[in-house]
Protein backbone atom coordinates (compact mmCIF):
# COMPACT_ATOMS: atom_id res chain seq x y z
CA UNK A 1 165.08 147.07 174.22
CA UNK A 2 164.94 146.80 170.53
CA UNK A 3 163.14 150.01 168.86
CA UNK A 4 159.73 149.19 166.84
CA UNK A 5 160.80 149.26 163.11
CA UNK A 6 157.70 152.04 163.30
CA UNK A 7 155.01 152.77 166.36
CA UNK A 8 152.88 155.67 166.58
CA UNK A 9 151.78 157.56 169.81
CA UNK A 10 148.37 159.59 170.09
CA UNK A 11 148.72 160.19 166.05
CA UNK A 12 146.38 162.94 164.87
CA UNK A 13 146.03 162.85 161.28
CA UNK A 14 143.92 165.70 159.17
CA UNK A 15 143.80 166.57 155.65
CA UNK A 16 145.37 170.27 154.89
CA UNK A 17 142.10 172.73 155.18
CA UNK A 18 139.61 169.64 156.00
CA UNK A 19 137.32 169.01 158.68
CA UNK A 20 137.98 165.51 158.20
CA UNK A 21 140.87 163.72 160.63
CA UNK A 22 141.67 160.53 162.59
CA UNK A 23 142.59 160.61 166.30
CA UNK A 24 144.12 158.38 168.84
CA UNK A 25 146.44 156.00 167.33
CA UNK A 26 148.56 154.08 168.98
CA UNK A 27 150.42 151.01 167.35
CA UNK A 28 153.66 149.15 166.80
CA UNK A 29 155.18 147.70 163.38
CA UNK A 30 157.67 144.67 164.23
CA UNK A 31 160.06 143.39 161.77
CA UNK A 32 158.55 140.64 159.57
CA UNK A 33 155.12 141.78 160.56
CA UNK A 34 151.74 142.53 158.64
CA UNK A 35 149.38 144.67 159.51
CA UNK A 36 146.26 145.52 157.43
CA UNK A 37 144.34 148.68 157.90
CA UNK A 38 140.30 147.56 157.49
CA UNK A 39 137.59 150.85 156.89
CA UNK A 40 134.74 151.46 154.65
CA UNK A 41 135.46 153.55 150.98
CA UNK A 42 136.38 157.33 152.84
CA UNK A 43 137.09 156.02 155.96
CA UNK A 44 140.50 157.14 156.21
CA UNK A 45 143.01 154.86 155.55
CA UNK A 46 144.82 156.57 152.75
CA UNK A 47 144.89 159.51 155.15
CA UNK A 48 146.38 157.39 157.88
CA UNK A 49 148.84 155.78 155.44
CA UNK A 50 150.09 159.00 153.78
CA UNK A 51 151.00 160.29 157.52
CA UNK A 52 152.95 157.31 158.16
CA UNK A 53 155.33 157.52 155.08
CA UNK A 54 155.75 161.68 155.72
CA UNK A 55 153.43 162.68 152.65
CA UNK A 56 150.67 164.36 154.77
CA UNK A 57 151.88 166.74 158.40
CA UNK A 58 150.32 165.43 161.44
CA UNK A 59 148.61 167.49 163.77
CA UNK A 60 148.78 165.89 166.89
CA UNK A 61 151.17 163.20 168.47
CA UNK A 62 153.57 161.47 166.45
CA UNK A 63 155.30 158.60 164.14
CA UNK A 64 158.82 156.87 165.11
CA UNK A 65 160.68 154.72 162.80
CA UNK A 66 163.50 152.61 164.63
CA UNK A 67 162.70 154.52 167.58
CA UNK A 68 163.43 158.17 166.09
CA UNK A 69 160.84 160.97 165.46
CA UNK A 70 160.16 160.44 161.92
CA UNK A 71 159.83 164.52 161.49
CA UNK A 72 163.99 164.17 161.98
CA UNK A 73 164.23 162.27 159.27
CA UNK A 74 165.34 162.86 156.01
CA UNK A 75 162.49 161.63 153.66
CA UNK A 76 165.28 160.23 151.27
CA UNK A 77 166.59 158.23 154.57
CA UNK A 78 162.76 156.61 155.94
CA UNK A 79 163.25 153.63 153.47
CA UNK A 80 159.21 153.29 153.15
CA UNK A 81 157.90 151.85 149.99
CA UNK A 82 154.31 153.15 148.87
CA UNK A 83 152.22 151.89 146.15
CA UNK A 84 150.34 155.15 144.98
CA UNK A 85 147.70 155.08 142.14
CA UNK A 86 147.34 154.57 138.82
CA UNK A 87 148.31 158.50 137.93
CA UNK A 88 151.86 157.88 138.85
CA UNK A 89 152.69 155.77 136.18
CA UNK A 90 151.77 159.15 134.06
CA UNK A 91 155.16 159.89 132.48
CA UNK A 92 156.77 156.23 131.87
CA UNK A 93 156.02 154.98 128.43
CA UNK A 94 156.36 151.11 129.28
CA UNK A 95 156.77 148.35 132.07
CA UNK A 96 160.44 148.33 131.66
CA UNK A 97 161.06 152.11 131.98
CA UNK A 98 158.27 151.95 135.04
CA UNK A 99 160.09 149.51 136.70
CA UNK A 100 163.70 150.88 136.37
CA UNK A 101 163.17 154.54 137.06
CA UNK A 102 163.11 153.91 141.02
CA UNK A 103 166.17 151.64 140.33
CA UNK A 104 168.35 153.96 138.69
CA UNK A 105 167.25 156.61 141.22
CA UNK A 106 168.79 154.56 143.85
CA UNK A 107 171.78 153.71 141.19
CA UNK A 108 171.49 150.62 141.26
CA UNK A 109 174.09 148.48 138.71
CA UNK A 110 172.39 148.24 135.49
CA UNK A 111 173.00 144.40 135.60
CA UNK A 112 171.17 144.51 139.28
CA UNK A 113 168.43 146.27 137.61
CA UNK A 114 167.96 144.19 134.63
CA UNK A 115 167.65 140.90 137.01
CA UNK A 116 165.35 142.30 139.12
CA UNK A 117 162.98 143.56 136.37
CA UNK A 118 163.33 139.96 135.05
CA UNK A 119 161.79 139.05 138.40
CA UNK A 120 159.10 141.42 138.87
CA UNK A 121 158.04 140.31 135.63
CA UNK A 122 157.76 137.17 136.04
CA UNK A 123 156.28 137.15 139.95
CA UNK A 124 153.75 139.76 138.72
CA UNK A 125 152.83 138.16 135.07
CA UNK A 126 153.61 141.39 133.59
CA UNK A 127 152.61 142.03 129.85
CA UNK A 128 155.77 143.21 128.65
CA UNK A 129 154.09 144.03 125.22
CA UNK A 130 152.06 147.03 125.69
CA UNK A 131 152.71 150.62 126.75
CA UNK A 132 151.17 151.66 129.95
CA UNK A 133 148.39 153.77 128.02
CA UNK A 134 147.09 150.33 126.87
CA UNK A 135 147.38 148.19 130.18
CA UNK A 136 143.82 147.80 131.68
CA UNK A 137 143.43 148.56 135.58
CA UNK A 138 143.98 144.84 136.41
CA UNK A 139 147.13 145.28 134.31
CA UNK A 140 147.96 149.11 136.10
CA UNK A 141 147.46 146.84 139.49
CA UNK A 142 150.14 144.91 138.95
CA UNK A 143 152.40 146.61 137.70
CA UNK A 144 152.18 149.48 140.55
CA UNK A 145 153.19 146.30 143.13
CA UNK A 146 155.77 145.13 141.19
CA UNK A 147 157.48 148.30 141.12
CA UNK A 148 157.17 148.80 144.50
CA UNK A 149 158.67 145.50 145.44
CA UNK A 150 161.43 145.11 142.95
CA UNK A 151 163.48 147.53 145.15
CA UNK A 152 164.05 145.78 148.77
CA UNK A 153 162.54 148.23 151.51
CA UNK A 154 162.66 148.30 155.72
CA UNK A 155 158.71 148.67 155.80
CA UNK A 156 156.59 148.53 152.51
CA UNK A 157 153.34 150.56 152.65
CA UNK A 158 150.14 149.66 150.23
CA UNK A 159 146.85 151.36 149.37
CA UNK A 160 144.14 149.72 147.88
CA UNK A 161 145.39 149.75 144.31
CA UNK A 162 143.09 147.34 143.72
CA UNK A 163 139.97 149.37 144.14
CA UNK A 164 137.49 149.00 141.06
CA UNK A 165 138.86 145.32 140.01
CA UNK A 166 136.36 142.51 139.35
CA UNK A 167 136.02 140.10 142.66
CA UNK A 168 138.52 137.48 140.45
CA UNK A 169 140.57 140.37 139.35
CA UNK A 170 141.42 141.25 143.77
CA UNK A 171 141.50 137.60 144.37
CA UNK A 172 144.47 137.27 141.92
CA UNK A 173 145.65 140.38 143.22
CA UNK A 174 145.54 139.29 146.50
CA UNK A 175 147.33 135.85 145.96
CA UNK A 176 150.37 137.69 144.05
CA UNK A 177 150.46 140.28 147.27
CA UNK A 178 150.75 137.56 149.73
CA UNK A 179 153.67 135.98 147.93
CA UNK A 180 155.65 139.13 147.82
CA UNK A 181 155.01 140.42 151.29
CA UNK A 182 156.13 136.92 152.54
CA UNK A 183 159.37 137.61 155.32
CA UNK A 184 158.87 141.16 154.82
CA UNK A 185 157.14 144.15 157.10
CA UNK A 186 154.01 145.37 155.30
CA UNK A 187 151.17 147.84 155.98
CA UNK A 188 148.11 147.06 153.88
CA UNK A 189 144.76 149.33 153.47
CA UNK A 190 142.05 147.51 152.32
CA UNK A 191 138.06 147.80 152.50
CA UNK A 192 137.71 144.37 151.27
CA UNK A 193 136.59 141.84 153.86
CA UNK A 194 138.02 138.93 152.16
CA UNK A 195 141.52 139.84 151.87
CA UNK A 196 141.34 140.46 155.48
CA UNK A 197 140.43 136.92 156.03
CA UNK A 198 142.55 135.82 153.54
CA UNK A 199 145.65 137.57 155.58
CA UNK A 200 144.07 135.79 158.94
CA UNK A 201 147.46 135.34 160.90
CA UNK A 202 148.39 139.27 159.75
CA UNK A 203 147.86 142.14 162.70
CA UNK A 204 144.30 144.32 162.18
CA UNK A 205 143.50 147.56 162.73
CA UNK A 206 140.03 148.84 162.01
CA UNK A 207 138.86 152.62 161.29
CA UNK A 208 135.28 153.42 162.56
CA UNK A 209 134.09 157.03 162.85
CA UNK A 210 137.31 158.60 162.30
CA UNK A 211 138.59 156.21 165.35
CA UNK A 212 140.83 153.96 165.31
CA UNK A 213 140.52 150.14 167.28
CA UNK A 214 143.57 148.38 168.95
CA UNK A 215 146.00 145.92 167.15
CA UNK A 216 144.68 142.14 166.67
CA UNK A 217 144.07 139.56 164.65
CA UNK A 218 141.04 139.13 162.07
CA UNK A 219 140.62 135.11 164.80
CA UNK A 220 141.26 137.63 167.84
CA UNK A 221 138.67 140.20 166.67
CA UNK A 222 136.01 137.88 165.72
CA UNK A 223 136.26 136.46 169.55
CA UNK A 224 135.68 139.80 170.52
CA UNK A 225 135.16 142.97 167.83
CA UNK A 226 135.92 146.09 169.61
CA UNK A 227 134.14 148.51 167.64
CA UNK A 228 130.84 148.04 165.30
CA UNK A 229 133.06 147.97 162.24
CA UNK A 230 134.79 145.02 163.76
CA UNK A 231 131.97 143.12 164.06
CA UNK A 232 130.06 143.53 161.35
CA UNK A 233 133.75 142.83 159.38
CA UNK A 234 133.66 139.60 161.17
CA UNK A 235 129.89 138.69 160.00
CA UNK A 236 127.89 139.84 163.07
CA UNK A 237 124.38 140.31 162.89
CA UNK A 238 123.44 143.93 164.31
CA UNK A 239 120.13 144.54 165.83
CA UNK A 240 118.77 147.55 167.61
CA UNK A 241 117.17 147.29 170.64
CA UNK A 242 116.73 148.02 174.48
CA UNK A 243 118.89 147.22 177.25
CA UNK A 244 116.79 145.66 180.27
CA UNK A 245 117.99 144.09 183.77
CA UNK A 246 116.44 141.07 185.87
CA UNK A 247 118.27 140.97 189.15
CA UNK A 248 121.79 140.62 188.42
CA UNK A 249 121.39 139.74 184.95
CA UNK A 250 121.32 141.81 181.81
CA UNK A 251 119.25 140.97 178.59
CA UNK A 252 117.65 142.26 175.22
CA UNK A 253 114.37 141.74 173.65
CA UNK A 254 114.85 141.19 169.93
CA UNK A 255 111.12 139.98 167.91
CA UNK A 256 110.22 138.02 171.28
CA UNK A 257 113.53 137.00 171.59
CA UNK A 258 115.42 137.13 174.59
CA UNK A 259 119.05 137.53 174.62
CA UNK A 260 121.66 137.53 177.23
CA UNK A 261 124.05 140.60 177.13
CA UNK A 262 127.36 141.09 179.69
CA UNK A 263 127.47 143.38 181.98
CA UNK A 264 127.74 146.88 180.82
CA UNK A 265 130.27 149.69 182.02
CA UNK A 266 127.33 151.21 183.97
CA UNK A 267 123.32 151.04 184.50
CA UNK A 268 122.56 154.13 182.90
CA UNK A 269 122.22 151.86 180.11
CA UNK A 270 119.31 149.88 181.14
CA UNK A 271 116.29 150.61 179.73
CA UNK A 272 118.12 153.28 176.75
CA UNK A 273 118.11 151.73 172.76
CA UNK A 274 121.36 150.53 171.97
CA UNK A 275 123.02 148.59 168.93
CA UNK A 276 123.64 145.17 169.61
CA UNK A 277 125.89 142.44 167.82
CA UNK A 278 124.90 138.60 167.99
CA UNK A 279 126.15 135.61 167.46
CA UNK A 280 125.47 132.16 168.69
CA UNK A 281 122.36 133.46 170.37
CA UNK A 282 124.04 135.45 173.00
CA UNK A 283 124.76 139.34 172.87
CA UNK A 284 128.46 138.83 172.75
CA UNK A 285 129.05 143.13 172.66
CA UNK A 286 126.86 146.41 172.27
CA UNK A 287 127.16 150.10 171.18
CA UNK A 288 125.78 153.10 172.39
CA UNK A 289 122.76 154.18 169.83
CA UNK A 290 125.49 155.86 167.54
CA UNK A 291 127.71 152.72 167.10
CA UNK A 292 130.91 155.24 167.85
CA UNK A 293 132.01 153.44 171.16
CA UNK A 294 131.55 150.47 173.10
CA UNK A 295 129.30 149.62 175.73
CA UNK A 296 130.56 146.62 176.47
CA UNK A 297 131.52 143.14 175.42
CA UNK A 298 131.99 139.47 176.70
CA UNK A 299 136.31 138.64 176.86
């Protein structure tokens, strides 16, 4: 069997002297394959994506890349691209010098180098003309991806430089992102509901209290969200209410309304104030009163 270009298995991941962590994730990374990472501002995907490329330990399970523990592996060796923030182009005076540093690194022919400069350029609309203490955070945006993608990496790994941009400012971004990530194996954070849907055939992942919910797709998740975040992601309208049975069939009282819920895992719910999603006039999942797990949903 062929080894996951990455998977992870019960990863525990916590900030160095932090109360703060994530727990319980278990996913695969196949070649050619996108995956988004969806959570609210300080939900944890940084956290989750720093673990994966080796910049933060982890404290419980663990990360394989190609099937190998990726705590035996060099750093220099994980061939993992990672976008970082704005500070990191501290240091480089221009977008030429930004864009070959990780280049020559990697000593790459200065003829290779020039060409693919010449291309980042270009694919990102880079403005060649001003030093990078001039280049607004649109600009700073850009150029961060393009560096990043001018080298060719197994897996390329990218945080939400985007954060703070206008809504036409992330829309560009996102169009230019698509393009490059095209026939190549990407991991994307993002707290932005419409670049999720505008990645619809990509895998999802979505971080809800610190939790994390299985691999699908944005089409596969609306069907059927598996945690609150998921639904109200996918445009769910949430409601608080009670749980009540008549005879074999469950139901909710919403302003008069009565709606039909599935069966839930057990009966202890009946009668106990519970979150509910809706859509299409039936209660298609609930939460317990917390919104951290599900109660139940209709497959």
């Amino acid at each position: 069997m062929t080894a996951k270009l990455l998977s992870t298995k019960s990863l525990t991941a916590a900030y160095i002297g932090s109360d703060f962590s994530l727990s319980g994730a278990d996913f695969d990374l196949n070649d050619k394959e996108i995956l988004l990472i969806y959570g609210r501002e300080g939900s944890g995907k940084t956290l989750l994506l720093r673990t994966l490329v080796g910049l933060e330990f982890i404290s419980g399970g663990a990360v394989y890349l190609d099937g190998i523990d990726r705590d035996r592996s060099e750093f220099k060796h994980r061939d993992i691209g990672f976008s970082f923030d704005f500070n990191s182009l501290d240091g480089f005076e221009n977008t030429y010098e930004t864009l070959a540093y990780p280049m020559k690194l990697r000593e790459y022919p200065q003829g290779e180098i020039e060409e693919r400069i010449k291309a980042a350029v270009k694919r990102f609309e880079l403005n060649t003309d001003k030093n990078n203490v001039e280049l607004s955070d649109f600009e700073k945006s850009k150029l961060l991806l393009a560096r990043m993608f001018a080298l060719d990496r197994k897996i390329y790994v990218v945080d939400d430089v985007w954060k703070g941009l206008s809504t036409d400012e992330k829309s560009k971004i996102y169009g230019k992102l698509k393009t490059a990530v095209e026939g190549k194996t990407a991991i994307i954070a993002t707290d932005d509901p419409d670049m999720v849907r505008s990645f619809d055939n990509a895998g999802l992942i979505v971080i809800s209290r610190s939790e994390y919910s299985e691999k699908s797709s944005y089409t596969e998740t609306s069907r059927c969200p598996n945690n609150m975040e998921s639904a109200i992601l996918c445009g769910y309208e949430i409601y608080s209410g009670i749980l009540e049975k008549n005879g074999e069939g469950y139901y909710c009282m919403l302003d008069g309304i009565s709606y039909v819920a599935p069966k839930p895992l057990s009966d202890i719910y009946v009668g106990k104030e519970v979150r509910f999603a809706i859509c299409g006039g039936n209660c298609v999942c609930y939460y317990d009163r917390d919104c951290e797990r599900i109660i139940s949903s209709q497959q």
